[in-house]
C-alpha atoms as a PDB file:
ATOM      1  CA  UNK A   1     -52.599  41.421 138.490  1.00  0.00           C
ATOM      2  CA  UNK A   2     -50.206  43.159 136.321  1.00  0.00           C
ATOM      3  CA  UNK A   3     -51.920  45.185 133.080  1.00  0.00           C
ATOM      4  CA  UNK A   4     -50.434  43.297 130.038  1.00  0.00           C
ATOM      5  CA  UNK A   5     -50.575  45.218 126.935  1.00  0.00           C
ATOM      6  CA  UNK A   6     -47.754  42.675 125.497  1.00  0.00           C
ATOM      7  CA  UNK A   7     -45.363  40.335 127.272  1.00  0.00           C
ATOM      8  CA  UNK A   8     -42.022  39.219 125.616  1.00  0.00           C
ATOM      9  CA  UNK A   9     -39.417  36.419 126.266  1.00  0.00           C
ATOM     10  CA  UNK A  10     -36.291  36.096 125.833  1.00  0.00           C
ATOM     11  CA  UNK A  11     -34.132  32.971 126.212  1.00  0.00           C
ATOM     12  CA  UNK A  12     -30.305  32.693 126.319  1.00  0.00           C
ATOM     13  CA  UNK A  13     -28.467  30.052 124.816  1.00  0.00           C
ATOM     14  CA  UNK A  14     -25.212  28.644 126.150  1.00  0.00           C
ATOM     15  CA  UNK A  15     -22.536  25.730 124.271  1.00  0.00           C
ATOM     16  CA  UNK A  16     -21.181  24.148 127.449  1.00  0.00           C
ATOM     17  CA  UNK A  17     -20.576  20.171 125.831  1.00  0.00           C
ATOM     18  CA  UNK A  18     -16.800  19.732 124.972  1.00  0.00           C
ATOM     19  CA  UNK A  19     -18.283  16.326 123.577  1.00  0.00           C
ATOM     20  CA  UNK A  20     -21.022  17.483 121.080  1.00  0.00           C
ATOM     21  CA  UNK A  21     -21.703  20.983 119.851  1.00  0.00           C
ATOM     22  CA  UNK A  22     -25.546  21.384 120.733  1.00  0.00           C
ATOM     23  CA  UNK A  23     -26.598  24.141 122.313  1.00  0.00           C
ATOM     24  CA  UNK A  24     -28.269  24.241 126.118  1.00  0.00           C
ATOM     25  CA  UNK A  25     -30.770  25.727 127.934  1.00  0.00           C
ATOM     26  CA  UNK A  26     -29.135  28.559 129.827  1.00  0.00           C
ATOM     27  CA  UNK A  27     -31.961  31.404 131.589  1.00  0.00           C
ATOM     28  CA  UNK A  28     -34.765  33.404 130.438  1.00  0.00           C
ATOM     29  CA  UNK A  29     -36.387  36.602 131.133  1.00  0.00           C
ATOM     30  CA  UNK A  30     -39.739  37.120 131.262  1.00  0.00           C
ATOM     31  CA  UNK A  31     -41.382  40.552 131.006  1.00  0.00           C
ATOM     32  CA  UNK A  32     -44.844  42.917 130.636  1.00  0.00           C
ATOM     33  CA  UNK A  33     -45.897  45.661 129.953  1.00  0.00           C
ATOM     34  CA  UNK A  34     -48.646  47.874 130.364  1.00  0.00           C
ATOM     35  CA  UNK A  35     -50.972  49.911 127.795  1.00  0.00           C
ATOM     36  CA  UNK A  36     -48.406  52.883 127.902  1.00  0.00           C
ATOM     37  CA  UNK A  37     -45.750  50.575 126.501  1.00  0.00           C
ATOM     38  CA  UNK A  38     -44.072  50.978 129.988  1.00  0.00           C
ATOM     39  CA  UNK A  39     -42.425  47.493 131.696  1.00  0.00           C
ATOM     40  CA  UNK A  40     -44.171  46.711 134.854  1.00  0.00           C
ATOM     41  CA  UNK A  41     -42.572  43.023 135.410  1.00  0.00           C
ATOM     42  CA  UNK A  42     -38.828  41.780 134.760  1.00  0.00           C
ATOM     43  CA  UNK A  43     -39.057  37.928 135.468  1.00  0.00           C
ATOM     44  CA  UNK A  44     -35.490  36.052 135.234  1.00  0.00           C
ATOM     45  CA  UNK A  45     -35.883  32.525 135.203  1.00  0.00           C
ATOM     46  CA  UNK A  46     -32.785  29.174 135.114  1.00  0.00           C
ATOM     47  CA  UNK A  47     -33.348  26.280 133.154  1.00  0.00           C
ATOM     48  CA  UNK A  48     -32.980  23.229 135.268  1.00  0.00           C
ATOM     49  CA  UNK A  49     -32.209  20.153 133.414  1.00  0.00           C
ATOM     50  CA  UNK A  50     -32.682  17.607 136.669  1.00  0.00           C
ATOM     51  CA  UNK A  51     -36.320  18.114 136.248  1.00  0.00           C
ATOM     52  CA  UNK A  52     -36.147  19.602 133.125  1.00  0.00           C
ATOM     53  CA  UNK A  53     -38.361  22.979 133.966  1.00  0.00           C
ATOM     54  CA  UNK A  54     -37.726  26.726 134.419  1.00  0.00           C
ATOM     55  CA  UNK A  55     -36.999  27.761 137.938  1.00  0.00           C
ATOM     56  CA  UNK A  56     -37.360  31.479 139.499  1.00  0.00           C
ATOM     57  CA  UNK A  57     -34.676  33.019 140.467  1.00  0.00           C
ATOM     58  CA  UNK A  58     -35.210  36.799 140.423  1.00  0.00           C
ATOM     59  CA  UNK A  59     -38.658  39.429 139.582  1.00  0.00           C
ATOM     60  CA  UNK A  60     -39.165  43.434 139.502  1.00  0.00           C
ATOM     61  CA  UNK A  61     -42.310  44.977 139.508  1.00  0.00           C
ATOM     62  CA  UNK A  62     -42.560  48.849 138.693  1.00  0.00           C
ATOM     63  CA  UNK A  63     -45.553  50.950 138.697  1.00  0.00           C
ATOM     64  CA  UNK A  64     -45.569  54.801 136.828  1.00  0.00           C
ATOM     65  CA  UNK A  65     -47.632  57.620 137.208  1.00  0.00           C
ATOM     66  CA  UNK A  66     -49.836  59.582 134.916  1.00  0.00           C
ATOM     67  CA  UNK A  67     -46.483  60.940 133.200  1.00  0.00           C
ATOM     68  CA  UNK A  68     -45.332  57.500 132.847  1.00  0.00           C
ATOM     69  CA  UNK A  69     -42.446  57.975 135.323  1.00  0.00           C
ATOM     70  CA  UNK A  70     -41.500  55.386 137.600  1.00  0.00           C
ATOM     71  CA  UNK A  71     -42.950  55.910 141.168  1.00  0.00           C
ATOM     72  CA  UNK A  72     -41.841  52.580 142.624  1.00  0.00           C
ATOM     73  CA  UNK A  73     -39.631  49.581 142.122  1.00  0.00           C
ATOM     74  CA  UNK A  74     -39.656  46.508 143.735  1.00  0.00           C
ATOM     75  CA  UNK A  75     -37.090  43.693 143.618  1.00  0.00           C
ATOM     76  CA  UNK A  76     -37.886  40.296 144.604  1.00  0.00           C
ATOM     77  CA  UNK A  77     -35.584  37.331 145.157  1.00  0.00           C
ATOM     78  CA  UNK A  78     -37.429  33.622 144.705  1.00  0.00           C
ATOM     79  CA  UNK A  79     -37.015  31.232 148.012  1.00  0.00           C
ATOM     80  CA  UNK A  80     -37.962  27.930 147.099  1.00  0.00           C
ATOM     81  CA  UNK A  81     -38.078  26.847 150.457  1.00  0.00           C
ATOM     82  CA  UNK A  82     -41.530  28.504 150.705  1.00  0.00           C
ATOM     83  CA  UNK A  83     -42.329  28.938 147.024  1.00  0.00           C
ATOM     84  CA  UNK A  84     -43.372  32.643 147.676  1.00  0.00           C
ATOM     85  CA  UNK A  85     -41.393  36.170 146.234  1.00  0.00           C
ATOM     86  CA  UNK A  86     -39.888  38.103 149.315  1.00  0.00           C
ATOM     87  CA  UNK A  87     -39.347  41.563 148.652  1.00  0.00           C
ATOM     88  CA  UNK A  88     -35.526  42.826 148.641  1.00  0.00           C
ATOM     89  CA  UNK A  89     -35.349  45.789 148.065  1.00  0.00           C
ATOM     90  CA  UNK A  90     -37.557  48.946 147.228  1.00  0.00           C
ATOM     91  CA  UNK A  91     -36.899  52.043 144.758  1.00  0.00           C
ATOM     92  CA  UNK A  92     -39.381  54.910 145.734  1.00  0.00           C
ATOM     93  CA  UNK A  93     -39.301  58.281 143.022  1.00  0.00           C
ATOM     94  CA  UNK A  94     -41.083  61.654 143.013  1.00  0.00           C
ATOM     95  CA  UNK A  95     -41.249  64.435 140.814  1.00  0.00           C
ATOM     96  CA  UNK A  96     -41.871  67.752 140.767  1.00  0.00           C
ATOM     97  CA  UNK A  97     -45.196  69.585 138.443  1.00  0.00           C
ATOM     98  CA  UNK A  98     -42.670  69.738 135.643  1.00  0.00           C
ATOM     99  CA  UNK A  99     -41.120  66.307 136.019  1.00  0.00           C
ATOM    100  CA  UNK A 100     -38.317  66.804 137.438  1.00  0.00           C
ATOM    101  CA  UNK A 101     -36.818  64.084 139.677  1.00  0.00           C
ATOM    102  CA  UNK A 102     -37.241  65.677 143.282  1.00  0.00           C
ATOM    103  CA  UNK A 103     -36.443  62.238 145.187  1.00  0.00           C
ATOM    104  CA  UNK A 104     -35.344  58.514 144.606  1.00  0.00           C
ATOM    105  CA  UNK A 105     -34.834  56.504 147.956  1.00  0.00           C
ATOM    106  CA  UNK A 106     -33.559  52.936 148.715  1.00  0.00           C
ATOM    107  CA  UNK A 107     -34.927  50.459 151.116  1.00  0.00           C
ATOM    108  CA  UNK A 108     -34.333  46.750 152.133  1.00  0.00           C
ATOM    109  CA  UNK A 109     -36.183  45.032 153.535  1.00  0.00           C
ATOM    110  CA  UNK A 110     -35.400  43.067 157.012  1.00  0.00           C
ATOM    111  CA  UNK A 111     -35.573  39.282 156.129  1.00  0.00           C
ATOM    112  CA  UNK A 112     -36.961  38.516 160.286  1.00  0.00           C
ATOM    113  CA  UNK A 113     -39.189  41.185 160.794  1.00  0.00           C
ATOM    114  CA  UNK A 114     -40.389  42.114 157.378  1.00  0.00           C
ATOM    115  CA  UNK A 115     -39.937  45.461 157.930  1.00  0.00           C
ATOM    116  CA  UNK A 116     -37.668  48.377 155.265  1.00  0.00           C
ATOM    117  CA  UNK A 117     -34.995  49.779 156.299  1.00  0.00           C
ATOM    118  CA  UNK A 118     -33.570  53.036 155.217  1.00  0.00           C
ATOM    119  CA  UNK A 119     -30.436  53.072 153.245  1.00  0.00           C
ATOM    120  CA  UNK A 120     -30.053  55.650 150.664  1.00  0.00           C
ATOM    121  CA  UNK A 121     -31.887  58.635 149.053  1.00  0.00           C
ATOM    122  CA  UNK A 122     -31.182  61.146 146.276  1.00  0.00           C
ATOM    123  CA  UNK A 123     -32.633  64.749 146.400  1.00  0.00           C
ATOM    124  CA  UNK A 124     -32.924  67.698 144.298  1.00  0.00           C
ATOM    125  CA  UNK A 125     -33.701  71.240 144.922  1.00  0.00           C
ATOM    126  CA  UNK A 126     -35.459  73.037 141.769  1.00  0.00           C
ATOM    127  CA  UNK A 127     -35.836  76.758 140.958  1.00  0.00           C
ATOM    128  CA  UNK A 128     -38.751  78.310 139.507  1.00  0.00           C
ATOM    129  CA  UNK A 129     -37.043  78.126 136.156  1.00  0.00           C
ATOM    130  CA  UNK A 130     -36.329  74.370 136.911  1.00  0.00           C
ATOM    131  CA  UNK A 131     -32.376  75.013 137.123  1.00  0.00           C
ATOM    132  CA  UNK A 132     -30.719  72.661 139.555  1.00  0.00           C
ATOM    133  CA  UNK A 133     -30.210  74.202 142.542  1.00  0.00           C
ATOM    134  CA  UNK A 134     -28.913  71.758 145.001  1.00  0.00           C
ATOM    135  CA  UNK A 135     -28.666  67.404 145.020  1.00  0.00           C
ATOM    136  CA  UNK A 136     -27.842  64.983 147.484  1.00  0.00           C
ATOM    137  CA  UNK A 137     -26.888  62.146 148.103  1.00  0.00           C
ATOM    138  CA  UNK A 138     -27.263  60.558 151.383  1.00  0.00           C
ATOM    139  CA  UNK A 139     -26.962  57.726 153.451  1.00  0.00           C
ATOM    140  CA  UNK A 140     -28.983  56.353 156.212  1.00  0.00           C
ATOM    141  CA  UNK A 141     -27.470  56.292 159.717  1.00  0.00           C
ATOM    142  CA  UNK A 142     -28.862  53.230 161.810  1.00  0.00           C
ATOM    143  CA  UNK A 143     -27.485  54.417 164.856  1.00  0.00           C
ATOM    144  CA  UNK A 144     -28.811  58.084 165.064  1.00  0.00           C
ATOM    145  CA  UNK A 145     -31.607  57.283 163.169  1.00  0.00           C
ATOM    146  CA  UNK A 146     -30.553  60.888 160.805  1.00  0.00           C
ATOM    147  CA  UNK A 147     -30.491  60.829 156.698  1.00  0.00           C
ATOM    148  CA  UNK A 148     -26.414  62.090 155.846  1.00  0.00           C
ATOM    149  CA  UNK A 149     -24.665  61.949 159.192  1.00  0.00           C
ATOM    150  CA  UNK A 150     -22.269  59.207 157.603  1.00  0.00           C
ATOM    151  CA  UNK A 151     -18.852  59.571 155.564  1.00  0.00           C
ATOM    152  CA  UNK A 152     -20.463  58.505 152.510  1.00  0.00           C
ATOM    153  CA  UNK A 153     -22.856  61.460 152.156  1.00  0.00           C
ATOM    154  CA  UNK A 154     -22.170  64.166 149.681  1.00  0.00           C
ATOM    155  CA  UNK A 155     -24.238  67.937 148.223  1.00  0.00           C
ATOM    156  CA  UNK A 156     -23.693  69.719 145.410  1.00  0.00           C
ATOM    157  CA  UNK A 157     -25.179  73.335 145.103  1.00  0.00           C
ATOM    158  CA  UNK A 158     -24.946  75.292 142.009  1.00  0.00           C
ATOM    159  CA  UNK A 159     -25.144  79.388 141.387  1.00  0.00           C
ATOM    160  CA  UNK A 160     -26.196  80.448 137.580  1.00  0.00           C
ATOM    161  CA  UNK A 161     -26.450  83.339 136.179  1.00  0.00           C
ATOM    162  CA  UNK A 162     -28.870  85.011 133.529  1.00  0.00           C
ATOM    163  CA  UNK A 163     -28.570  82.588 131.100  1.00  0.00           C
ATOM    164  CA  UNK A 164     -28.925  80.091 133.447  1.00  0.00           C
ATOM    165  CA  UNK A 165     -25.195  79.001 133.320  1.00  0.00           C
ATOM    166  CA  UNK A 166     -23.452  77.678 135.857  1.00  0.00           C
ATOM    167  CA  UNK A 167     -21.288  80.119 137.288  1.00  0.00           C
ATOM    168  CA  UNK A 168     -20.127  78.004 141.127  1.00  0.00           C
ATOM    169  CA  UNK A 169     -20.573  74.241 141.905  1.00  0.00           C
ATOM    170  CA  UNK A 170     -20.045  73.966 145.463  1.00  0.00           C
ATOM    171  CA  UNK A 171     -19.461  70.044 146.796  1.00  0.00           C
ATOM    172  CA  UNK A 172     -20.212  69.133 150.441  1.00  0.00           C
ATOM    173  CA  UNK A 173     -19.336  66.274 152.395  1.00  0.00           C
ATOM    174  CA  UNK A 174     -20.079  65.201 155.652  1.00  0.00           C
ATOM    175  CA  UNK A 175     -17.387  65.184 158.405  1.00  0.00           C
ATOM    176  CA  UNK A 176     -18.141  62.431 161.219  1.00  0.00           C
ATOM    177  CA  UNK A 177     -15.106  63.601 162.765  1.00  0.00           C
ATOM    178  CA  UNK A 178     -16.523  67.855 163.016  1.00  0.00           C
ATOM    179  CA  UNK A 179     -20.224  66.111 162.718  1.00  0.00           C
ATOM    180  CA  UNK A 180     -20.726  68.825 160.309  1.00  0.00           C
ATOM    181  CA  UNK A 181     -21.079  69.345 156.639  1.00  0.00           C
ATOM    182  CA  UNK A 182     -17.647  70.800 155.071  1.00  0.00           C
ATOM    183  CA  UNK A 183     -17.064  72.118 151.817  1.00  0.00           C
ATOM    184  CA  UNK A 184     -14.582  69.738 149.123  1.00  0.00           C
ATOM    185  CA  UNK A 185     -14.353  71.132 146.229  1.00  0.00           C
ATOM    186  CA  UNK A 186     -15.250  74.041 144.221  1.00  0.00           C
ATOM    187  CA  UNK A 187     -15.539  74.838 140.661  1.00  0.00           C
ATOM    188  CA  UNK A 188     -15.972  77.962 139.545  1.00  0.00           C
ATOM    189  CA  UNK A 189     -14.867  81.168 137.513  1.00  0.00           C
ATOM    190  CA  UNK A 190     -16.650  79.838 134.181  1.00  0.00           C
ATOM    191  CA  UNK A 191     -17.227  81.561 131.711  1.00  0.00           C
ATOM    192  CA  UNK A 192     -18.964  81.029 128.120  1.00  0.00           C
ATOM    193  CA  UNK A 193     -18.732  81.582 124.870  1.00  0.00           C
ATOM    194  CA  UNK A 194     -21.375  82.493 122.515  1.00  0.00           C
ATOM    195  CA  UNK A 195     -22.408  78.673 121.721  1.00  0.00           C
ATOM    196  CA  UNK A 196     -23.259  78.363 125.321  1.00  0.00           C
ATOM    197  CA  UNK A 197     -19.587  76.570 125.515  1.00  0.00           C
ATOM    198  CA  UNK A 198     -17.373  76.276 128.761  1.00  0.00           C
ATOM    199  CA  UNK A 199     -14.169  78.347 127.866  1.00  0.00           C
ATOM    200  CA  UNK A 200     -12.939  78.904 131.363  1.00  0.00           C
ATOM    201  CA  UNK A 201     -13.512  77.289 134.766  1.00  0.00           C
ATOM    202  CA  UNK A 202     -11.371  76.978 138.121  1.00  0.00           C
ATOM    203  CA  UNK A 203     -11.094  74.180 140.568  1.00  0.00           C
ATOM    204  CA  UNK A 204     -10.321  74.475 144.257  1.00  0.00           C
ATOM    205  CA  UNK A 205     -10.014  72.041 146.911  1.00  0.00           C
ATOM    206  CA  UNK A 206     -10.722  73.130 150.434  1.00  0.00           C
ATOM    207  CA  UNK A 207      -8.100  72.094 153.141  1.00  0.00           C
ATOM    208  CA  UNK A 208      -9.852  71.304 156.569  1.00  0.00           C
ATOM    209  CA  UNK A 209      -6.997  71.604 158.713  1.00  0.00           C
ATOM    210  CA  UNK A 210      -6.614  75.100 157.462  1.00  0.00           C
ATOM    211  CA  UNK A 211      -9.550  75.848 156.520  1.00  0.00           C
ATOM    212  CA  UNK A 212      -8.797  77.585 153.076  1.00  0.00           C
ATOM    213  CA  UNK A 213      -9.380  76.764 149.485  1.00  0.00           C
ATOM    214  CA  UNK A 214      -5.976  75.418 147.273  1.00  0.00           C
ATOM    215  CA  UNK A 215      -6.619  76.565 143.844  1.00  0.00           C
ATOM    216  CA  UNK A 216      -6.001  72.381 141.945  1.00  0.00           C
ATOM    217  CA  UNK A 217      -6.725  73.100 138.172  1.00  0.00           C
ATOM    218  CA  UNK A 218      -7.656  75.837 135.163  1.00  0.00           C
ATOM    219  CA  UNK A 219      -9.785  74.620 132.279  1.00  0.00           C
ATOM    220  CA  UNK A 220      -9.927  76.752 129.583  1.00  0.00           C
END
């Protein structure tokens, strides 16, 4: 069972009658809460005026750690068929000492054998001073079983200097075609002024057929 410090509805109200003006049942959510204040079930319910009763249609459940940050979500869609809650889809997190979001990956779940299947993650690379040194985002390839090995997969590492400014913000792609990672853009050169305030920064594209940086655009 779900810790219930409060629970709250909501119900949404719709005019669909081009005879009468009353008002109609539309949908309603549903959710809890545990003693931290944080929301540990998002119920969405229909109103169904054949049999005149609220039917499921969608739930989350989260759960949080001792820092109250989310650790999981799960989505649920309702199958009336079997009156049960399959699970959807999954949101896993993880954080670092200071609370810094290390990881957040993506999983459905296989409808036949029950099983999750991989399909996206985010991570981040912190430095002792907790400045951003690197984030991903990746896809899952089915075939070669490999996190990032698709098109759609993309890294972004950063250089800073003593005031921890960002000096370079390097973006990465994958290439299926050079089944390598290749660098896309740049953006660098930047320089501050003494509110901490970008005043000058440089971006360059990088060509892959020849393999050299095309300066694009000056900010300053």
């Amino acid at each position: 069972s779900f810790p219930t410090r409060r629970s709250s509805e909501l119900i949404n109200w719709y005019n669909a009658s081009t005879v009468w003006a009353g008002y109609h049942l539309q949908d309603r959510v549903i959710t809890k809460y545990d003693d931290s204040g944080n929301q540990t079930v998002f119920l969405d319910q229909s109103y169904n005026y054949t049999d005149t009763s609220w039917h499921n249609r969608n739930m989350d459940s989260m759960a949080y750690d001792a820092h109250n940050n989310a650790v999981y979500i799960i989505y649920k869609d309702w199958d009336a068929g079997t009156a049960d809650w399959p699970n959807q889809m999954l949101y896993e997190y993880d954080y670092s000492a200071s609370n810094k979001l290390l990881s957040m990956s993506i999983q459905n779940w296989d409808k036949t054998s029950g099983s999750r299947i991989n399909y996206y993650r985010y991570a981040a690379v912190y430095s002792s001073a907790d400045d951003l040194l690197a984030d991903s985002t990746l896809t899952w390839n089915g075939t070669t079983g490999t996190w990032g090995t698709t098109g759609y997969s993309s890294s972004d590492h950063y250089v800073y200097d003593s005031h921890h400014h960002i000096v370079t913000d390097t973006t990465w792609q994958w290439s299926v075609s050079n089944s390598a990672w290749l660098p896309q853009w740049i953006d660098d050169s930047f320089s501050y002024n003494s509110s901490d305030k970008i005043i000058y920064e440089r971006y360059q594209k990088f060509d892959t057929l020849s393999m050299t940086w095309n300066e694009t655009d000056i900010y300053k």
